[in-house]
Structures are given as structure tokens and as C-alpha cells.
Protein backbone atom coordinates (compact mmCIF):
# COMPACT_ATOMS: atom_id res chain seq x y z
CA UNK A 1 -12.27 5.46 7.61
CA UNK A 2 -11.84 4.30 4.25
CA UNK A 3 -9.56 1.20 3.72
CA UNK A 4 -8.24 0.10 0.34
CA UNK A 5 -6.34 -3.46 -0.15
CA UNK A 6 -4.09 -3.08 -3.06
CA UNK A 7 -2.95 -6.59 -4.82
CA UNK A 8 0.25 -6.45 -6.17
CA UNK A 9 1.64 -9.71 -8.39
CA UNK A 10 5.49 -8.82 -9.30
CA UNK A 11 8.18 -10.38 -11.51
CA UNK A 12 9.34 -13.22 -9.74
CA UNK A 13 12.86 -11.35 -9.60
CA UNK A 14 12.22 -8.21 -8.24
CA UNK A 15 10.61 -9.75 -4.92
CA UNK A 16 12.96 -8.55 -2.45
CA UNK A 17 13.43 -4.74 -5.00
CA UNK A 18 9.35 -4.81 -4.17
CA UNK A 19 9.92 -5.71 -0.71
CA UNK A 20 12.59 -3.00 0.26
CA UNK A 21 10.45 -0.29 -2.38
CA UNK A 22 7.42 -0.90 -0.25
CA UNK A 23 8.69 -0.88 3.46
CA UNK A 24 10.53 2.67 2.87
CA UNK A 25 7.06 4.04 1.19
CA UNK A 26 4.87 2.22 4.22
CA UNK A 27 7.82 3.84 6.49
CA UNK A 28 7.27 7.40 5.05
CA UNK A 29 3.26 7.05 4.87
CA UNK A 30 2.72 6.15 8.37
CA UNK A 31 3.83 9.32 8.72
CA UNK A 32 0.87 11.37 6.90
CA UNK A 33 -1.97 12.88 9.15
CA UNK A 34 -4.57 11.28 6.76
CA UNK A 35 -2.96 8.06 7.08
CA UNK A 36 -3.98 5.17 10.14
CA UNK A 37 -2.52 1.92 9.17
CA UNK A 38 0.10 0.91 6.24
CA UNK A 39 0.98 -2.17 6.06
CA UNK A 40 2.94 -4.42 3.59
CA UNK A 41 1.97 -7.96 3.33
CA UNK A 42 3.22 -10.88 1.27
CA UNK A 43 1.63 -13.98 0.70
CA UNK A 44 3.15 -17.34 1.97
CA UNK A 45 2.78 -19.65 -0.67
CA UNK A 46 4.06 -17.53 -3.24
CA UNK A 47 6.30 -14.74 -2.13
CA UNK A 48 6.00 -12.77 -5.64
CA UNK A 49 2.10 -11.50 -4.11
CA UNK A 50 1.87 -9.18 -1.93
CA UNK A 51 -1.03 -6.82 -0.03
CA UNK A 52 -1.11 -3.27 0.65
CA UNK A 53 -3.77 -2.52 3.29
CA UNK A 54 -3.94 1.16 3.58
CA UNK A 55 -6.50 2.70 5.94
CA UNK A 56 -7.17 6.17 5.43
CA UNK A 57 -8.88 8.90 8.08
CA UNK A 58 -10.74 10.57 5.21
CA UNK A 59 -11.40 10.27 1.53
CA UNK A 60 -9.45 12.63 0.47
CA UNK A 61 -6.49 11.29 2.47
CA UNK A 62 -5.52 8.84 -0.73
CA UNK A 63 -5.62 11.55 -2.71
CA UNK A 64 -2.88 13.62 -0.89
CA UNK A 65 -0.88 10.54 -0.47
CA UNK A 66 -0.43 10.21 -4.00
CA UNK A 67 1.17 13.65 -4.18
CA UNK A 68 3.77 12.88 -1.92
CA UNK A 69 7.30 12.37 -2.88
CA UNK A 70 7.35 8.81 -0.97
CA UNK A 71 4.50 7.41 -3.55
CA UNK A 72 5.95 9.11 -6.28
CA UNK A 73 9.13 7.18 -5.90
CA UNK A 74 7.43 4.03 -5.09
CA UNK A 75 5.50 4.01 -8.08
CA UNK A 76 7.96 5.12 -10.55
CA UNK A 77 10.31 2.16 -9.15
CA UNK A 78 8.31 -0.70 -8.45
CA UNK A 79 6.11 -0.11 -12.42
CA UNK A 80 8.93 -2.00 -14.42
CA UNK A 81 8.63 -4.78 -11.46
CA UNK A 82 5.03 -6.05 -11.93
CA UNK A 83 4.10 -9.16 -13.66
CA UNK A 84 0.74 -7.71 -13.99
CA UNK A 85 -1.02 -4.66 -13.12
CA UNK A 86 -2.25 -3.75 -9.37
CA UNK A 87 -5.53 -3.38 -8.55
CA UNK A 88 -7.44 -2.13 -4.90
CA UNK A 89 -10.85 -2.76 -3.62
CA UNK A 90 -11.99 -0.16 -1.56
CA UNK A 91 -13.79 -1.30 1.79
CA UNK A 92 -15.63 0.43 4.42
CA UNK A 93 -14.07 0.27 8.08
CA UNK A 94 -17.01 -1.98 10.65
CA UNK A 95 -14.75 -2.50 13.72
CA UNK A 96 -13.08 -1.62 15.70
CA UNK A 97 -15.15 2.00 14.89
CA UNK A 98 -13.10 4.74 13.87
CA UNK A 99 -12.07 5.68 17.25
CA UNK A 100 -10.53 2.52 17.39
CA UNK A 101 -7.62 3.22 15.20
């Protein structure tokens, strides 16, 4: 499993155009084979951060999720949105073990 975390600062007034952006591409990439986990998370004390944690069943599984349609729309509509760029660390999955997802 390969997970990436993807921190995301955006303008402070396309919050909710982030929001909605994000929960139909997490919608669509849930539903990718190479995909385990999506989530969209946004940070309490200051609602313009938010965390992708993506958790992949391969490493090439990224890869093909950047050729979808879904992503491609994301990331042409959330670019102009940023206040700064994103950025993901990549992490290695410990527990539960891959089974476990």
C-alpha cells in the first residue's frame, strides 16, 4: 500500500468551490480498482486547509488515477483556487497490514 497525504492551502474564497471540487473527485476515485481509501479532510481552525489522504493498492495505482477524467477535472478547476501550491508526502502503510484495508 502506498499512501500519499496531499496539503492543499486555498484562497480563502473558494473554500466551499474546493470543498464540492474535491468530494465529487473522492466520489469518483473510490471507485478505481487501484484505489483503497480517499478521503477529504479540512482542518478546524482554519477551514481554507485541507488533506487529501489517498491510499493506493499499488504504485502504479497514482499513476492511473491521474489519467482519469475525475482528476483531470479536479485539477483543472481547483488550480486557479490555491493560495499556494500543493504538496504530498508519500508514506508507507504499518497497520492495519494491507489486508486490512
Amino acid at each position: 500500500m502506498l499512501i500519499i497525504h496531499v496539503f492543499v492551502h486555498v484562497k480563502e474564497d473558494a473554500v466551499d468551490a474546493f470543498r464540492a471540487a474535491s468530494l465529487e473527485n473522492a466520489r469518483n476515485s473510490v471507485r478505481e480498482p487501484g484505489i483503497a481509501r480517499f478521503d477529504v479532510v479540512q482542518q478546524n481552525d482554519d477551514p481554507a486547509r485541507f488533506v487529501l489522504v489517498e491510499v493506493y493498492r499499488s504504485p502504479e495505482a497514482p499513476g492511473l488515477h491521474k489519467e482519469t477524467s475525475h482528476y483531470k477535472a479536479w485539477r483543472d478547476a481547483v488550480e486557479p483556487m490555491m493560495a499556494e501550491p500543493r504538496y504530498g508526502i508519500r508514506y508507507t502503510n504499518i497497520f492495519p497490514d494491507d489486508a486490512g484495508w
